[in-house]
Protein backbone atom coordinates (compact mmCIF):
# COMPACT_ATOMS: atom_id res chain seq x y z
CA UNK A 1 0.00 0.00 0.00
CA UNK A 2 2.99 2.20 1.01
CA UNK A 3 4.06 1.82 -2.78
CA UNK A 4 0.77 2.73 -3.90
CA UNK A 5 0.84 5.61 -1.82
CA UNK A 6 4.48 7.07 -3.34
CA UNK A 7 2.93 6.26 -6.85
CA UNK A 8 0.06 8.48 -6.27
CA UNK A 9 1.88 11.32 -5.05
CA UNK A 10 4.30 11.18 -8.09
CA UNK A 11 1.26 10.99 -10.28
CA UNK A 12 -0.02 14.26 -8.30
CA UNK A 13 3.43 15.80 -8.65
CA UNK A 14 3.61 15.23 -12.41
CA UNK A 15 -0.30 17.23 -12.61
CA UNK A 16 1.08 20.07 -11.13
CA UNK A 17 4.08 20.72 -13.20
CA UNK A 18 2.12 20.15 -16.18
CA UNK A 19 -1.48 21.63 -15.15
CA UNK A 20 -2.48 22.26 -18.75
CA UNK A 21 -1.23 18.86 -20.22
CA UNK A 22 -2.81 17.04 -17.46
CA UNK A 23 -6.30 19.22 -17.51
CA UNK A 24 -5.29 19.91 -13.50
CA UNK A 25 -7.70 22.50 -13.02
CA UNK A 26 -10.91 20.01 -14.11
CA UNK A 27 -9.46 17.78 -11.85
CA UNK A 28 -9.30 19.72 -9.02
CA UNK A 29 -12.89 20.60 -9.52
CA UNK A 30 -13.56 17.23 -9.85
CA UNK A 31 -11.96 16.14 -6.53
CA UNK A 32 -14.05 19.53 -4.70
CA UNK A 33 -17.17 18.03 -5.95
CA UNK A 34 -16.77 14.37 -5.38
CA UNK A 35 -14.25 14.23 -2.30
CA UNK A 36 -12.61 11.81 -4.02
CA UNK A 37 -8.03 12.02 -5.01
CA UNK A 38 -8.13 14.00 -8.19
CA UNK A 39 -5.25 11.60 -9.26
CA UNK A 40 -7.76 8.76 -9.42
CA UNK A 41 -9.83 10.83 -11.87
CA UNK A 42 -6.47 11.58 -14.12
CA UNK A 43 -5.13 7.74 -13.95
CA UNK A 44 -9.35 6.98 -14.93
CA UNK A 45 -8.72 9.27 -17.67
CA UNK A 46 -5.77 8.08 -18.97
CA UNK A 47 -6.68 4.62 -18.52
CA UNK A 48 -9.92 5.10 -20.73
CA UNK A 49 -7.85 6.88 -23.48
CA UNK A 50 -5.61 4.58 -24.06
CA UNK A 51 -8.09 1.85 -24.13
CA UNK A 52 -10.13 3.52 -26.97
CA UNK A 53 -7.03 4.33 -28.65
CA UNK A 54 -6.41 0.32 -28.53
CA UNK A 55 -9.53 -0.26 -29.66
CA UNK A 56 -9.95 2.24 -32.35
CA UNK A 57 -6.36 2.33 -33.74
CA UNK A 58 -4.75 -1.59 -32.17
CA UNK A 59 -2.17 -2.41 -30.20
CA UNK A 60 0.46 -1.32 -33.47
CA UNK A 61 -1.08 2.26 -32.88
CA UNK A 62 -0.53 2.19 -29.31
CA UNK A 63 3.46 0.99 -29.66
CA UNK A 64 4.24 3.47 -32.18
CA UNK A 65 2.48 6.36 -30.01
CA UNK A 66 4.57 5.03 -27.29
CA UNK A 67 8.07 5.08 -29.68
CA UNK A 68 6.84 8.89 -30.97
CA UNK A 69 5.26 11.01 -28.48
CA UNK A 70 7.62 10.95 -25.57
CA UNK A 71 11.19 10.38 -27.28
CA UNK A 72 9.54 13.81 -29.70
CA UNK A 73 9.00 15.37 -26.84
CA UNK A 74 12.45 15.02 -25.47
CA UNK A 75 13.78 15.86 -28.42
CA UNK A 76 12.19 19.17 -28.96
CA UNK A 77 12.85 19.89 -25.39
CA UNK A 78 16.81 18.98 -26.13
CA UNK A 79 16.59 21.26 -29.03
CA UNK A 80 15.00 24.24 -26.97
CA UNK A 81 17.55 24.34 -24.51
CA UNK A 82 20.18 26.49 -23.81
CA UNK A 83 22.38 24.09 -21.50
CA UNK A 84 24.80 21.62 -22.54
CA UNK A 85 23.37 19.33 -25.19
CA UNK A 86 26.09 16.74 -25.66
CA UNK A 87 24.83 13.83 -23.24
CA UNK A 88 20.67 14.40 -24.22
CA UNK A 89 21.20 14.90 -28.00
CA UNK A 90 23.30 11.55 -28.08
CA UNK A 91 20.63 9.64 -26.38
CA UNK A 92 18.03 11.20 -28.55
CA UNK A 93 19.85 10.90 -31.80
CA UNK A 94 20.87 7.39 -30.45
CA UNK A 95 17.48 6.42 -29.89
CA UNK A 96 15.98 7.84 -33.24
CA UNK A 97 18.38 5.71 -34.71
CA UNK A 98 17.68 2.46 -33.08
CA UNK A 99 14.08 2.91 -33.47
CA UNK A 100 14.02 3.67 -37.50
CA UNK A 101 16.22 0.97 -37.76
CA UNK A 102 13.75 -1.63 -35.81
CA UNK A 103 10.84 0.29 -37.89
CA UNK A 104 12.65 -0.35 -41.25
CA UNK A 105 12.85 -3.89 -40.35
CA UNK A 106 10.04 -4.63 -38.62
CA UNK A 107 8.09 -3.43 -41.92
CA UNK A 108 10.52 -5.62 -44.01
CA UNK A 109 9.93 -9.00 -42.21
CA UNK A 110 6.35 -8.20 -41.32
CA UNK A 111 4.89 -11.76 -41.72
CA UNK A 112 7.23 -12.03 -38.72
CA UNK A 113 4.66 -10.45 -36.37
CA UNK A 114 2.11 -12.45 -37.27
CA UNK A 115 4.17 -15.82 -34.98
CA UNK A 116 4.96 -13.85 -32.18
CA UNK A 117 2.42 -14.04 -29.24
CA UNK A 118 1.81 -10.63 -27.67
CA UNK A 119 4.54 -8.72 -29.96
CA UNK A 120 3.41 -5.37 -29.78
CA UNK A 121 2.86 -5.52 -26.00
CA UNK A 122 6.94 -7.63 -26.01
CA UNK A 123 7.58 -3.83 -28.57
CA UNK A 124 6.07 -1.38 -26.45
CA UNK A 125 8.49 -2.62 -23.20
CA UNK A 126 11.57 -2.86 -25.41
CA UNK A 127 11.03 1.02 -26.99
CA UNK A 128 10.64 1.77 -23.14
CA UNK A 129 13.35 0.21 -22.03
CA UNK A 130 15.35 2.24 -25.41
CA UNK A 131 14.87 5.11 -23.88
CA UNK A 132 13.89 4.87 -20.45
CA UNK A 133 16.74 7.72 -19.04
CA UNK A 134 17.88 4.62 -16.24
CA UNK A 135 18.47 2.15 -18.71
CA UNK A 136 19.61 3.85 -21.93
CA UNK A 137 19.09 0.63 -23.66
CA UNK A 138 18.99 2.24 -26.98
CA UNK A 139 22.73 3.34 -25.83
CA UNK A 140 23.39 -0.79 -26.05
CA UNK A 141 21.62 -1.53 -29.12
CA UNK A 142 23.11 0.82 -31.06
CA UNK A 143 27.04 -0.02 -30.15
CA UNK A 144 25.97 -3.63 -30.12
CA UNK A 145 23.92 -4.27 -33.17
CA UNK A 146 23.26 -1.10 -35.19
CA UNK A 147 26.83 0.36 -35.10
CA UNK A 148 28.57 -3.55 -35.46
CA UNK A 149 26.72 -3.91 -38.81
CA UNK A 150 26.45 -0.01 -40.53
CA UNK A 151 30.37 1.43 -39.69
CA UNK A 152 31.93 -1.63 -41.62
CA UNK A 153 29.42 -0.51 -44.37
CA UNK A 154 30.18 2.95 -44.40
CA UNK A 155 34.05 2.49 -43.97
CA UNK A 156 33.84 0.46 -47.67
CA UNK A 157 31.68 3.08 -49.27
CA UNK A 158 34.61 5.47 -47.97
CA UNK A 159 36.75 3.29 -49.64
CA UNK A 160 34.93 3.29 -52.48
CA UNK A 161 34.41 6.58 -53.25
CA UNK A 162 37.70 7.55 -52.34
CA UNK A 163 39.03 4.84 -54.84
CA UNK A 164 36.88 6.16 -57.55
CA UNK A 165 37.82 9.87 -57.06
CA UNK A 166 41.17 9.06 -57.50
């Protein structure tokens, strides 16, 4: 319950830094009127848009919502700031990476999806775990997989070119 508790207050915390995002002033009214947490009416909220969205759109429209909206919004924000941008714009450019790359071939061997029980739920966790700020797993991917299979590539079209400029 404790747990609960510390999730609710985060929830609460998150509604007042972004009021207008988060509709905070309905839900305040809401909570006046009812006596009820005014986080319970934004989780009720949430929970009943994205099941419409997964209903209207599928789980595929769901997982790529997840892999745009927050990682765009991170992104812009990177942009927009005046700090240091080195660490944030590599994750982001990092991540944008990784995830065309998984987009290019996950529409490639689309039959694929098709065998896989609960893919797009199995997606959704790995694009959060990409670029989740504790885990940075799009950090891994990309020196792992992406990186071990495109510089070889790109050092031979070097060579290439150079070889027919000369």
């Amino acid at each position: 319950m404790e747990k609960v508790e510390e999730y609710l207050v985060t929830v609460n915390d998150f509604m007042e830094r972004y009021p207008t995002v988060t509709q905070n002033e309905i839900m305040k009214t809401l909570e006046k009127k009812t006596g009820h947490p005014k986080t319970y009416f934004f989780l009720g909220a949430v929970a009943l848009i994205g099941t419409i969205t997964a209903l209207i759109g599928g789980m595929k429209l769901v997982t790529d919502l997840v892999g745009f909206l927050y990682p765009a919004y991170m992104s812009f924000k990177c942009m927009e700031s005046t700090n240091d941008l080195t660490q944030d714009a590599t994750q982001w450019l990092t991540y944008w990476v990784v995830f065309s790359s998984v987009t290019v071939i996950e529409s490639m061997a689309g039959f694929i999806i098709n065998w896989i029980p609960m893919y797009f739920l199995i997606k959704t966790g790995v694009i959060i775990w990409m670029y989740h700020p504790k885990t940075k797993g799009a950090e891994m991917v990309y020196t792992q997989v992406v990186r071990a299979h495109i510089v070889p590539q790109m050092e031979k079209m070097k060579a290439a070119t150079a070889t027919k400029s000369d």
